[in-house]
PDB file of N, CA and C in Angstrom:
ATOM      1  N   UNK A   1       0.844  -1.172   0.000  1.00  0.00           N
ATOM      2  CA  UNK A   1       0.000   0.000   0.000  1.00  0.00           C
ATOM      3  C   UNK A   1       0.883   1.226   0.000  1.00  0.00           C
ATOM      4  N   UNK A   2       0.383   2.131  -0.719  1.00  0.00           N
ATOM      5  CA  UNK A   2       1.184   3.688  -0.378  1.00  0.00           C
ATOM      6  C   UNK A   2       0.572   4.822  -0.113  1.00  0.00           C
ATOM      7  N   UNK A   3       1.576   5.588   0.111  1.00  0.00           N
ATOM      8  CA  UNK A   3       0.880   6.864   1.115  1.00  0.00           C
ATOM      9  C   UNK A   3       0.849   7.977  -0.040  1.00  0.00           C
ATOM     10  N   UNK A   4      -0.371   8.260   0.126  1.00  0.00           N
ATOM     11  CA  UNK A   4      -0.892   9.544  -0.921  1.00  0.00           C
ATOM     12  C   UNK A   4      -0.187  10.858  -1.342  1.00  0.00           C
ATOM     13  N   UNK A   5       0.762  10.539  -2.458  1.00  0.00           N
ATOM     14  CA  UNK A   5       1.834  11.322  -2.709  1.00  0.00           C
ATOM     15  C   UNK A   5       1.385  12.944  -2.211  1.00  0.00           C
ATOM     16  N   UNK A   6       0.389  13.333  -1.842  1.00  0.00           N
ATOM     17  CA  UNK A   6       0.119  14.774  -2.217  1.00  0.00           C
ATOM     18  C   UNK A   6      -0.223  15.059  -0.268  1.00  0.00           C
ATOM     19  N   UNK A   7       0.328  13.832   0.058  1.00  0.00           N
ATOM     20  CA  UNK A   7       0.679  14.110   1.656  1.00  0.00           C
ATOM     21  C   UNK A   7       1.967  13.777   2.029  1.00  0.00           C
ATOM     22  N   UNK A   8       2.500  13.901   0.826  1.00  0.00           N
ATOM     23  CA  UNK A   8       4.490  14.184   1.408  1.00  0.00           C
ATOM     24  C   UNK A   8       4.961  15.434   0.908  1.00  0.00           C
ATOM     25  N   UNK A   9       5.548  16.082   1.929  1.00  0.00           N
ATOM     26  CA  UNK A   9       6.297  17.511   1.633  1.00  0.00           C
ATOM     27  C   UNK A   9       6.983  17.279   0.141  1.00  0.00           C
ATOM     28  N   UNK A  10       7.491  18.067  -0.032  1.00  0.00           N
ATOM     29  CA  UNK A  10       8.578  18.799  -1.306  1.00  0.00           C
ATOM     30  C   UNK A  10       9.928  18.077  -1.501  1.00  0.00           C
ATOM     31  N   UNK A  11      10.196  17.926  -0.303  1.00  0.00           N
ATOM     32  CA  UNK A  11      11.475  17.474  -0.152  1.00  0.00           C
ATOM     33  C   UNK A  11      11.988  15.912  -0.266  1.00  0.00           C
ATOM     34  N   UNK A  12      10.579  15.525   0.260  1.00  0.00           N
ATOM     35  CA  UNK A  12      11.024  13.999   0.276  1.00  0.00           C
ATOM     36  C   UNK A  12      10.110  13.432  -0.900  1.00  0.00           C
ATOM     37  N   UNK A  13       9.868  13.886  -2.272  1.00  0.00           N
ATOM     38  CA  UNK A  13       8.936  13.258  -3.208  1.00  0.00           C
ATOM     39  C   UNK A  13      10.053  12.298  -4.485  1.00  0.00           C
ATOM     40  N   UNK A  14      11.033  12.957  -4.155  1.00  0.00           N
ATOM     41  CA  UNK A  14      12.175  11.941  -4.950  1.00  0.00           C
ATOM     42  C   UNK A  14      12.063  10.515  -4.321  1.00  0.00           C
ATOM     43  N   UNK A  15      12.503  10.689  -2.598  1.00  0.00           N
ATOM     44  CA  UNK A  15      12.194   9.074  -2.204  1.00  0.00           C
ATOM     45  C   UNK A  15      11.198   8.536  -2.463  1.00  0.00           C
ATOM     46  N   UNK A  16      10.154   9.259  -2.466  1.00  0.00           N
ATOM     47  CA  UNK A  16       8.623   8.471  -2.683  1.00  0.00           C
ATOM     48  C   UNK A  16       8.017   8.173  -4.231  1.00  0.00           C
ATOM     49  N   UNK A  17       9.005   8.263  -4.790  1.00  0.00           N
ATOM     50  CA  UNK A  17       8.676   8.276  -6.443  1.00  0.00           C
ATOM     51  C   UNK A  17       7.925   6.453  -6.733  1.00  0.00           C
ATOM     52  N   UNK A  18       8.730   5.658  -6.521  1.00  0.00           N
ATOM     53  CA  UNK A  18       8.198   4.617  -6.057  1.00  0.00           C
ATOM     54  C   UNK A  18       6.481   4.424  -6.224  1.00  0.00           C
ATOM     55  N   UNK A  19       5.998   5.191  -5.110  1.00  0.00           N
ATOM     56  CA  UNK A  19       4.922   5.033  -4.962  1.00  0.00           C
ATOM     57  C   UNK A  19       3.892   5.025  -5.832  1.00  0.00           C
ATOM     58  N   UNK A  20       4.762   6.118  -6.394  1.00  0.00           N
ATOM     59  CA  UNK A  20       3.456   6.716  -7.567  1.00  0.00           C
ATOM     60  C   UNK A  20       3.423   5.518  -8.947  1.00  0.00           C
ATOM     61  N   UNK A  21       4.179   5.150  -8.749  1.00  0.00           N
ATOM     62  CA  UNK A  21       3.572   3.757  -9.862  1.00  0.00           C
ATOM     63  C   UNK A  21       3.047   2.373  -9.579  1.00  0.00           C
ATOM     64  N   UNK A  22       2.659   2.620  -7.735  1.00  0.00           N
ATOM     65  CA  UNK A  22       2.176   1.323  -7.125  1.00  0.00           C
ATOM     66  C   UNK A  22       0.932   0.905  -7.945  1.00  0.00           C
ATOM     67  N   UNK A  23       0.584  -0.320  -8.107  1.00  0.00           N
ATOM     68  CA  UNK A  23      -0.789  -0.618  -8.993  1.00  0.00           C
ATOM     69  C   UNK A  23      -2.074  -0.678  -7.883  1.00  0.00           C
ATOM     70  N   UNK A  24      -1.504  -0.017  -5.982  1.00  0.00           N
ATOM     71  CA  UNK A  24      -2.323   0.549  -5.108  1.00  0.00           C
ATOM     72  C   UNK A  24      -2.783   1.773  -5.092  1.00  0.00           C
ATOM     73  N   UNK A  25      -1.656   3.013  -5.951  1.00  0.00           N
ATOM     74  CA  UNK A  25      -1.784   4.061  -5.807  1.00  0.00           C
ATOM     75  C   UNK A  25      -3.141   4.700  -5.781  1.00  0.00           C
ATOM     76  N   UNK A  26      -4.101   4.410  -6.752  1.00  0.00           N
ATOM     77  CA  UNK A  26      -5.572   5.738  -6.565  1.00  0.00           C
ATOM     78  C   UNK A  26      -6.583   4.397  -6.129  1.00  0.00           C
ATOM     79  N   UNK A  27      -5.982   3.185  -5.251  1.00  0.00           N
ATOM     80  CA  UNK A  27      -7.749   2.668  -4.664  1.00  0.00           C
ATOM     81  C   UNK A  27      -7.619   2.650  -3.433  1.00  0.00           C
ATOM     82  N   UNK A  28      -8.708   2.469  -3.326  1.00  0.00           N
ATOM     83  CA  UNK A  28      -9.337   2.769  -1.984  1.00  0.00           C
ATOM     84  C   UNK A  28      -8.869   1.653  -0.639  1.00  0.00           C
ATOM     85  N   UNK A  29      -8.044   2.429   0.371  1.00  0.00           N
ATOM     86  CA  UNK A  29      -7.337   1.656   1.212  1.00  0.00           C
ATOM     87  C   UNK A  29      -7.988   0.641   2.094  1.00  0.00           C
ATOM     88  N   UNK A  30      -9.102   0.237   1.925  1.00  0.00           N
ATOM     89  CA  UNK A  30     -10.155  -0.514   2.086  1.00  0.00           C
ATOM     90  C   UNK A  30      -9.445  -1.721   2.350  1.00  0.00           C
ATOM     91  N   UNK A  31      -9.087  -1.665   0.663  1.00  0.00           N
ATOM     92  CA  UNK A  31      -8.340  -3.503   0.140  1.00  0.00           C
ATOM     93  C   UNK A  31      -6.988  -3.960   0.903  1.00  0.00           C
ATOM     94  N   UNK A  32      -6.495  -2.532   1.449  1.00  0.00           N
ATOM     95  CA  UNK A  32      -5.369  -3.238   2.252  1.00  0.00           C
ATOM     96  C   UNK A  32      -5.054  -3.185   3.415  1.00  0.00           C
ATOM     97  N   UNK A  33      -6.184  -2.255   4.197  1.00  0.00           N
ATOM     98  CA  UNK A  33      -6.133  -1.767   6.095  1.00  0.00           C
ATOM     99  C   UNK A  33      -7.649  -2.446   6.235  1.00  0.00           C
ATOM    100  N   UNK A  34      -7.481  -3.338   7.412  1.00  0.00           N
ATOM    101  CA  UNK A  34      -8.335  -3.772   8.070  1.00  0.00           C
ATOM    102  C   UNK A  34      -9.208  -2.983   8.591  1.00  0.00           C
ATOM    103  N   UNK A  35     -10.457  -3.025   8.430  1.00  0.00           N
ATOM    104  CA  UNK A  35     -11.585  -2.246   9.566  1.00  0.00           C
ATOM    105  C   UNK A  35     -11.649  -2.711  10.983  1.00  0.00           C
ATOM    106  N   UNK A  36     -11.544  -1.692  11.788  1.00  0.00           N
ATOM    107  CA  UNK A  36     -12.015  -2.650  13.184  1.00  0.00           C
ATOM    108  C   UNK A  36     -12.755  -3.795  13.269  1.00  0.00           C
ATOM    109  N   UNK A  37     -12.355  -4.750  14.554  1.00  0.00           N
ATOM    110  CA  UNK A  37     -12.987  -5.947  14.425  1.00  0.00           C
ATOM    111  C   UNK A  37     -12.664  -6.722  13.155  1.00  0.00           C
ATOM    112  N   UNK A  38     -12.094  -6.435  12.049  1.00  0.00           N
ATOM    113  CA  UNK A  38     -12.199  -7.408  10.983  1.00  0.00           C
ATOM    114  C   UNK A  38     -11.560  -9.056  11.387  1.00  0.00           C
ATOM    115  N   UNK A  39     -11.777 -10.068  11.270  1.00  0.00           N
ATOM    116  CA  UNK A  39     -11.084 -11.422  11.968  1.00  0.00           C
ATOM    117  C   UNK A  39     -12.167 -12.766  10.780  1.00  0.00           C
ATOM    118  N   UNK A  40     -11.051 -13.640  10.830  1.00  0.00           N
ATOM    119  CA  UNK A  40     -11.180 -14.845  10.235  1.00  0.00           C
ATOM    120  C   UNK A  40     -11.659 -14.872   8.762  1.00  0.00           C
ATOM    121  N   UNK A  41     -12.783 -15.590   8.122  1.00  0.00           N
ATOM    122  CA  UNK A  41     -12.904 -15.477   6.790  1.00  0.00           C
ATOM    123  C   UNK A  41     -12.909 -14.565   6.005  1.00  0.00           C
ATOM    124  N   UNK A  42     -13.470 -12.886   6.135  1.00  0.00           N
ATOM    125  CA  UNK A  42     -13.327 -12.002   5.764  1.00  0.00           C
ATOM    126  C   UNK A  42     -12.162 -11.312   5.648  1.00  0.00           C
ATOM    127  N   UNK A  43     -11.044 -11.381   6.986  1.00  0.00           N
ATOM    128  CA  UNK A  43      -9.744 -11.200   6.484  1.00  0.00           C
ATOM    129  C   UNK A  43      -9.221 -11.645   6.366  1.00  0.00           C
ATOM    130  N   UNK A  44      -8.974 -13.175   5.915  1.00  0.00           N
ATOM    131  CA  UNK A  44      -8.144 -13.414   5.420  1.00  0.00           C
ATOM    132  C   UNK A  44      -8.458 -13.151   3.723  1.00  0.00           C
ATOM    133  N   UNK A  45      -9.988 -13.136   3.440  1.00  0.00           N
ATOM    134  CA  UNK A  45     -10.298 -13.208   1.761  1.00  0.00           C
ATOM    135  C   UNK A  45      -9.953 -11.617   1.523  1.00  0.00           C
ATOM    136  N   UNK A  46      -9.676 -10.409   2.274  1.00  0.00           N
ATOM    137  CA  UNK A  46      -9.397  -8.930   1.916  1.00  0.00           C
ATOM    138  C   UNK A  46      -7.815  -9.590   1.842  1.00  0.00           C
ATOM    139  N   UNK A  47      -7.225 -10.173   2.888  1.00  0.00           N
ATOM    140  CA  UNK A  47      -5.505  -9.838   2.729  1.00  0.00           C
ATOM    141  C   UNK A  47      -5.153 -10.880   1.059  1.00  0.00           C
ATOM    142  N   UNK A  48      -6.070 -12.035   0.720  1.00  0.00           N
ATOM    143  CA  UNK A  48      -5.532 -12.411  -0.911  1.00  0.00           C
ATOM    144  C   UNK A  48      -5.828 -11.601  -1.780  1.00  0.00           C
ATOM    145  N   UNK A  49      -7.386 -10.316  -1.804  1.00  0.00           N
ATOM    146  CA  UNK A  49      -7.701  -9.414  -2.529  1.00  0.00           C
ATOM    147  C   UNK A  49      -5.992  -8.511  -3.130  1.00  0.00           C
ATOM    148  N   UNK A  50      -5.622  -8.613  -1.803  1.00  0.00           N
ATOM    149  CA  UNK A  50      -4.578  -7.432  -1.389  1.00  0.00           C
ATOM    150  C   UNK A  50      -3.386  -7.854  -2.300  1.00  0.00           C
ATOM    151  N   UNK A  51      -3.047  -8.812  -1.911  1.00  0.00           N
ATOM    152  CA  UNK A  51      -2.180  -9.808  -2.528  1.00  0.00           C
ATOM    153  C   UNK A  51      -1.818  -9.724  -3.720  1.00  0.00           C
ATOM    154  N   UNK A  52      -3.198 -10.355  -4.525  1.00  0.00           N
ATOM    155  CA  UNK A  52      -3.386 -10.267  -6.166  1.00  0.00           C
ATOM    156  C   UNK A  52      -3.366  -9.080  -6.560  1.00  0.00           C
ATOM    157  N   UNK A  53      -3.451  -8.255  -5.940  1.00  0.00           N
ATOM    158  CA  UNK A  53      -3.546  -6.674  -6.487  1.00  0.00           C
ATOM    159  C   UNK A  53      -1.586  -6.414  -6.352  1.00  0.00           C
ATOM    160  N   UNK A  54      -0.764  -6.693  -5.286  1.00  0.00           N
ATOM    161  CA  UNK A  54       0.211  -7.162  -5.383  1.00  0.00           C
ATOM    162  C   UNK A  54       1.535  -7.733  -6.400  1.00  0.00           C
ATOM    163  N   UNK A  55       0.845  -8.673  -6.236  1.00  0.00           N
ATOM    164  CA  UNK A  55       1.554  -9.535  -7.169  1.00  0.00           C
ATOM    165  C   UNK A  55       1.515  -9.049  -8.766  1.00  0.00           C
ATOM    166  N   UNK A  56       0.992  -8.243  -9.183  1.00  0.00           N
ATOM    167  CA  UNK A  56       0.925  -7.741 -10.520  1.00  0.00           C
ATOM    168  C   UNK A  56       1.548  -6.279 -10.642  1.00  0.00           C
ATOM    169  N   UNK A  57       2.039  -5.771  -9.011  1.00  0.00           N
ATOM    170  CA  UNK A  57       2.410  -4.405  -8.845  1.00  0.00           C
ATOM    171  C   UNK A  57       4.359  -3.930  -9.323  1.00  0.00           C
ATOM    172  N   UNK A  58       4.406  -2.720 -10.159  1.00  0.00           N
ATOM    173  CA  UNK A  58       5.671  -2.762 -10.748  1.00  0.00           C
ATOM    174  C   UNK A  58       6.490  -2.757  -9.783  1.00  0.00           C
ATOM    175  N   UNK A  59       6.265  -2.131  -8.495  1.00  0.00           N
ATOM    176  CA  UNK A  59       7.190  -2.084  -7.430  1.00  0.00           C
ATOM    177  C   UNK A  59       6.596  -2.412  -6.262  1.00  0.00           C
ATOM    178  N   UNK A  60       6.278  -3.869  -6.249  1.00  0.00           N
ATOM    179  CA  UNK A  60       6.346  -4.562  -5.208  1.00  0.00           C
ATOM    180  C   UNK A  60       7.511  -5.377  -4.513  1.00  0.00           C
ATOM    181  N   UNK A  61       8.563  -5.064  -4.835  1.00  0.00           N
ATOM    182  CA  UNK A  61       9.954  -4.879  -3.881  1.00  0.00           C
ATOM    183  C   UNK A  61      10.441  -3.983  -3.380  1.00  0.00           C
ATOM    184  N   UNK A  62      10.176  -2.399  -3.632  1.00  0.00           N
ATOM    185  CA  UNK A  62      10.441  -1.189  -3.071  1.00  0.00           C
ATOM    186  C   UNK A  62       9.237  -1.363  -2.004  1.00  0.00           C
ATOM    187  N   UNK A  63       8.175  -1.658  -2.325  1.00  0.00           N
ATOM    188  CA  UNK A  63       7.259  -1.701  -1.606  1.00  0.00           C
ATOM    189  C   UNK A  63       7.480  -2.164  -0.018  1.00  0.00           C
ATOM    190  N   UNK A  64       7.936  -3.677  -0.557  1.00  0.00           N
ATOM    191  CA  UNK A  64       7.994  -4.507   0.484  1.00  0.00           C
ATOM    192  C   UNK A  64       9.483  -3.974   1.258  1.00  0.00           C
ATOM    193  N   UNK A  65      10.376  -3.550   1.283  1.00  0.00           N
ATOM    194  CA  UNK A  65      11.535  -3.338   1.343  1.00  0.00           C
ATOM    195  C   UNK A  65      11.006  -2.306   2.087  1.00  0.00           C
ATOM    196  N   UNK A  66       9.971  -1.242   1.713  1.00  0.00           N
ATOM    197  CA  UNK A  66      10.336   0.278   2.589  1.00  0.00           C
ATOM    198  C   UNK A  66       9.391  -0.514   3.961  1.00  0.00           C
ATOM    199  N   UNK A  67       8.376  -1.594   3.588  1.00  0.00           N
ATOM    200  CA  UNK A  67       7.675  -1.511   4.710  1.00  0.00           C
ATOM    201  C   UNK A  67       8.171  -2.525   5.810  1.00  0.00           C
ATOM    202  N   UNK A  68       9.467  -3.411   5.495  1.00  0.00           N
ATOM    203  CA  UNK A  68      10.118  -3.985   6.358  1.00  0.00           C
ATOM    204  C   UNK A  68      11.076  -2.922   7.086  1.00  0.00           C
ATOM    205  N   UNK A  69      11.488  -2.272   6.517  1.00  0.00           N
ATOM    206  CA  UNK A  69      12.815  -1.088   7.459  1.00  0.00           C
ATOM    207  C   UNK A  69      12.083  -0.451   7.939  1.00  0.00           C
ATOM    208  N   UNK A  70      10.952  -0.422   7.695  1.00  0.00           N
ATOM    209  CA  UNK A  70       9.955   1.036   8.307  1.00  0.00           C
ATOM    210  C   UNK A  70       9.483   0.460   9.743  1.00  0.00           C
ATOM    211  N   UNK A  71       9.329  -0.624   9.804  1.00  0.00           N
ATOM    212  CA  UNK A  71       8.433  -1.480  10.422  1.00  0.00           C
ATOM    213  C   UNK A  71       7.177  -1.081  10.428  1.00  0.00           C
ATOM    214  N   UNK A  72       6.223  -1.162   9.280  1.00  0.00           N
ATOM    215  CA  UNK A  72       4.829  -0.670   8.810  1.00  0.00           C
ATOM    216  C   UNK A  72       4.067  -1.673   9.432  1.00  0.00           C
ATOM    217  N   UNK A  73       3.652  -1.274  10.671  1.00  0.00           N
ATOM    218  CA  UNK A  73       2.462  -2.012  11.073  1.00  0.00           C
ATOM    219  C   UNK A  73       0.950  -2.234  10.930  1.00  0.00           C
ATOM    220  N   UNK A  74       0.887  -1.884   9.973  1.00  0.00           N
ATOM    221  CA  UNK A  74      -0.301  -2.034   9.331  1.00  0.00           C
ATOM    222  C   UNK A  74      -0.708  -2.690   7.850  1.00  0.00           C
ATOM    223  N   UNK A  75      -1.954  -3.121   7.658  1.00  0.00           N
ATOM    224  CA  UNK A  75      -2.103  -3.307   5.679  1.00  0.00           C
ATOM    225  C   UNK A  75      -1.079  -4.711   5.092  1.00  0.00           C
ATOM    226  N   UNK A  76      -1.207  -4.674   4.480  1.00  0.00           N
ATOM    227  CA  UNK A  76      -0.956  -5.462   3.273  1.00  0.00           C
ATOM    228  C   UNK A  76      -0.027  -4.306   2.139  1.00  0.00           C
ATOM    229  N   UNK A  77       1.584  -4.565   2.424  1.00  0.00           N
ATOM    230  CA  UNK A  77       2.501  -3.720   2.162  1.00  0.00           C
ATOM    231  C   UNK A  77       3.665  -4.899   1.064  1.00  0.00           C
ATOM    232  N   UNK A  78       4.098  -4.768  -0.216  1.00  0.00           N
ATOM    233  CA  UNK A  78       4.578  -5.565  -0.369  1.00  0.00           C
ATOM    234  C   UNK A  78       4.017  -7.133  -0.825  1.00  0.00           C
ATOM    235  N   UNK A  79       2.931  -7.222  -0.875  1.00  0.00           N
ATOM    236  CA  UNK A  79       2.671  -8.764  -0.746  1.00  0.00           C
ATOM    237  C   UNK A  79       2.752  -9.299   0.192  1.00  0.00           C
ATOM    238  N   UNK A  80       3.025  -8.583   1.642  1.00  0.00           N
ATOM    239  CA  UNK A  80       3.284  -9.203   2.647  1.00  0.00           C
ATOM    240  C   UNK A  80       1.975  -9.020   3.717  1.00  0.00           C
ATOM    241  N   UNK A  81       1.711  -9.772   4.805  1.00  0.00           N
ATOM    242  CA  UNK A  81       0.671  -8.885   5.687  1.00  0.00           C
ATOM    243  C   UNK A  81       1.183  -8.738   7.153  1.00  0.00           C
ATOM    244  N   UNK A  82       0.495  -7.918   7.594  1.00  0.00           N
ATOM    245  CA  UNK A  82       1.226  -7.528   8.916  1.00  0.00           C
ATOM    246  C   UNK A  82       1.612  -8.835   9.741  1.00  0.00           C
ATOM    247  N   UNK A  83       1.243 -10.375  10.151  1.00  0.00           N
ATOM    248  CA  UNK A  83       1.263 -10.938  10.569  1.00  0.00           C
ATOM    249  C   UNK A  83       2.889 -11.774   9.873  1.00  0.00           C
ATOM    250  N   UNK A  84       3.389 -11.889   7.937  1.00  0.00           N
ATOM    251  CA  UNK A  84       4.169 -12.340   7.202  1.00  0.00           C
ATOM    252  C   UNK A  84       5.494 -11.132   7.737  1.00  0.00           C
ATOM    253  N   UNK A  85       5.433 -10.097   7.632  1.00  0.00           N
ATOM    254  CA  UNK A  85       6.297  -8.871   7.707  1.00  0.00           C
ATOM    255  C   UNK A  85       6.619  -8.858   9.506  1.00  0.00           C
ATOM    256  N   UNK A  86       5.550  -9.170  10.325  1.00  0.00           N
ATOM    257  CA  UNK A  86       6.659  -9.256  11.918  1.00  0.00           C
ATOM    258  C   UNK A  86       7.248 -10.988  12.070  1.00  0.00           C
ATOM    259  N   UNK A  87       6.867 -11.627  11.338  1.00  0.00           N
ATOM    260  CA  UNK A  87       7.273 -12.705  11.150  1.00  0.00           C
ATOM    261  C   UNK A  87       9.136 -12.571  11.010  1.00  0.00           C
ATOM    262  N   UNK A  88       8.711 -11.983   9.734  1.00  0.00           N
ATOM    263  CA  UNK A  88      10.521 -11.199   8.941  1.00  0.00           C
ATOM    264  C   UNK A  88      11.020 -10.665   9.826  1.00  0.00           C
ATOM    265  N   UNK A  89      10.642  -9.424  10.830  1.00  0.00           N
ATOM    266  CA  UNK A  89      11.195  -8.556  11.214  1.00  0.00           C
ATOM    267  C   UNK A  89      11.686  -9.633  12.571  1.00  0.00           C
ATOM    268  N   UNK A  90      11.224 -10.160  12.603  1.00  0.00           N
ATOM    269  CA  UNK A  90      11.789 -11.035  14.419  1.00  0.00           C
ATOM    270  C   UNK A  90      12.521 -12.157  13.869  1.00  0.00           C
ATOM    271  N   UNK A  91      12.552 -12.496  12.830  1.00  0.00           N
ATOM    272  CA  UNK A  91      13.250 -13.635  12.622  1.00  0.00           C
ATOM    273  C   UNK A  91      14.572 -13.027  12.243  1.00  0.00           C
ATOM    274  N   UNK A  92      14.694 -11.700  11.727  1.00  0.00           N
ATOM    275  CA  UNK A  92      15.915 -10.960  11.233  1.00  0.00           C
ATOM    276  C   UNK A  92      16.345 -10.628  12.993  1.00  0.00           C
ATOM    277  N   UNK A  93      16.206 -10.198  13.470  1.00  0.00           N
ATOM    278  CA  UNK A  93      16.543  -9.536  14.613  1.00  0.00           C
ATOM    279  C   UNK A  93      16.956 -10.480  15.785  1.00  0.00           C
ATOM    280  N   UNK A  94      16.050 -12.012  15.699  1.00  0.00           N
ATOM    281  CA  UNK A  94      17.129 -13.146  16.120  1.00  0.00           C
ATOM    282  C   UNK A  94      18.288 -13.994  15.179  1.00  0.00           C
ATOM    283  N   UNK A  95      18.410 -13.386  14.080  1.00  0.00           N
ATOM    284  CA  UNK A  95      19.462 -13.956  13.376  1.00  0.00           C
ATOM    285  C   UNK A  95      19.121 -15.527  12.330  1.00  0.00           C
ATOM    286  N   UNK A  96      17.392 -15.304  12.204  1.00  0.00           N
ATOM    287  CA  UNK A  96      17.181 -16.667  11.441  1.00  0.00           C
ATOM    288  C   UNK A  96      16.816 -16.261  10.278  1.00  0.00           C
ATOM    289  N   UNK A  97      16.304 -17.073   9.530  1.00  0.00           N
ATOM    290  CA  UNK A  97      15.344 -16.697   7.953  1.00  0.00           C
ATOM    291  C   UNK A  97      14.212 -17.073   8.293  1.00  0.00           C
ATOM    292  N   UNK A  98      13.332 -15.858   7.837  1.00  0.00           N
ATOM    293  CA  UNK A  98      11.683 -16.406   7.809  1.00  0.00           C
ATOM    294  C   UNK A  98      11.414 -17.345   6.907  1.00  0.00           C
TER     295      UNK A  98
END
């Protein structure tokens, strides 16, 4: 998922260039942030929505890459979901492979 280029300053729109060719960029963050309460069949069928929308995205390795260093706790970032991405982040930080 990415953050709505026209809510990053001036300065930092070079780093965020990225974004602007996510195949997330103009929908509705629906498909990749959970609503309160969301749990079991419903999210898991939004986080494959998320996914497939993903998996066809030009920069879904910048993607996934800013939202592992970032530690983005939220959404469906990357192809990854918040539950796949702290998976990564703790398995890096004890020294294993996810």
């Amino acid at each position: 998922m990415v953050a709505r280029i026209k809510d990053v300053s001036g300065a930092l729109v070079d780093f965020w260039d990225w974004q602007a060719l996510g195949s997330c960029n103009n929908m509705d963050p629906e498909f990749f942030f959970h609503p309160e309460g969301e749990r079991g069949g419903p999210r898991r069928r939004r986080i494959e929505r998320a996914k497939r929308i993903c998996q066809t995205c030009p920069v879904i390795d910048e993607c996934r890459e800013y939202a592992l260093v970032n530690h983005e706790p939220y959404g469906v970032w990357g192809g990854l979901s918040e539950e796949e991405r702290n998976r990564i982040i703790s398995a890096k930080r004890h020294g294993r492979t996810a």
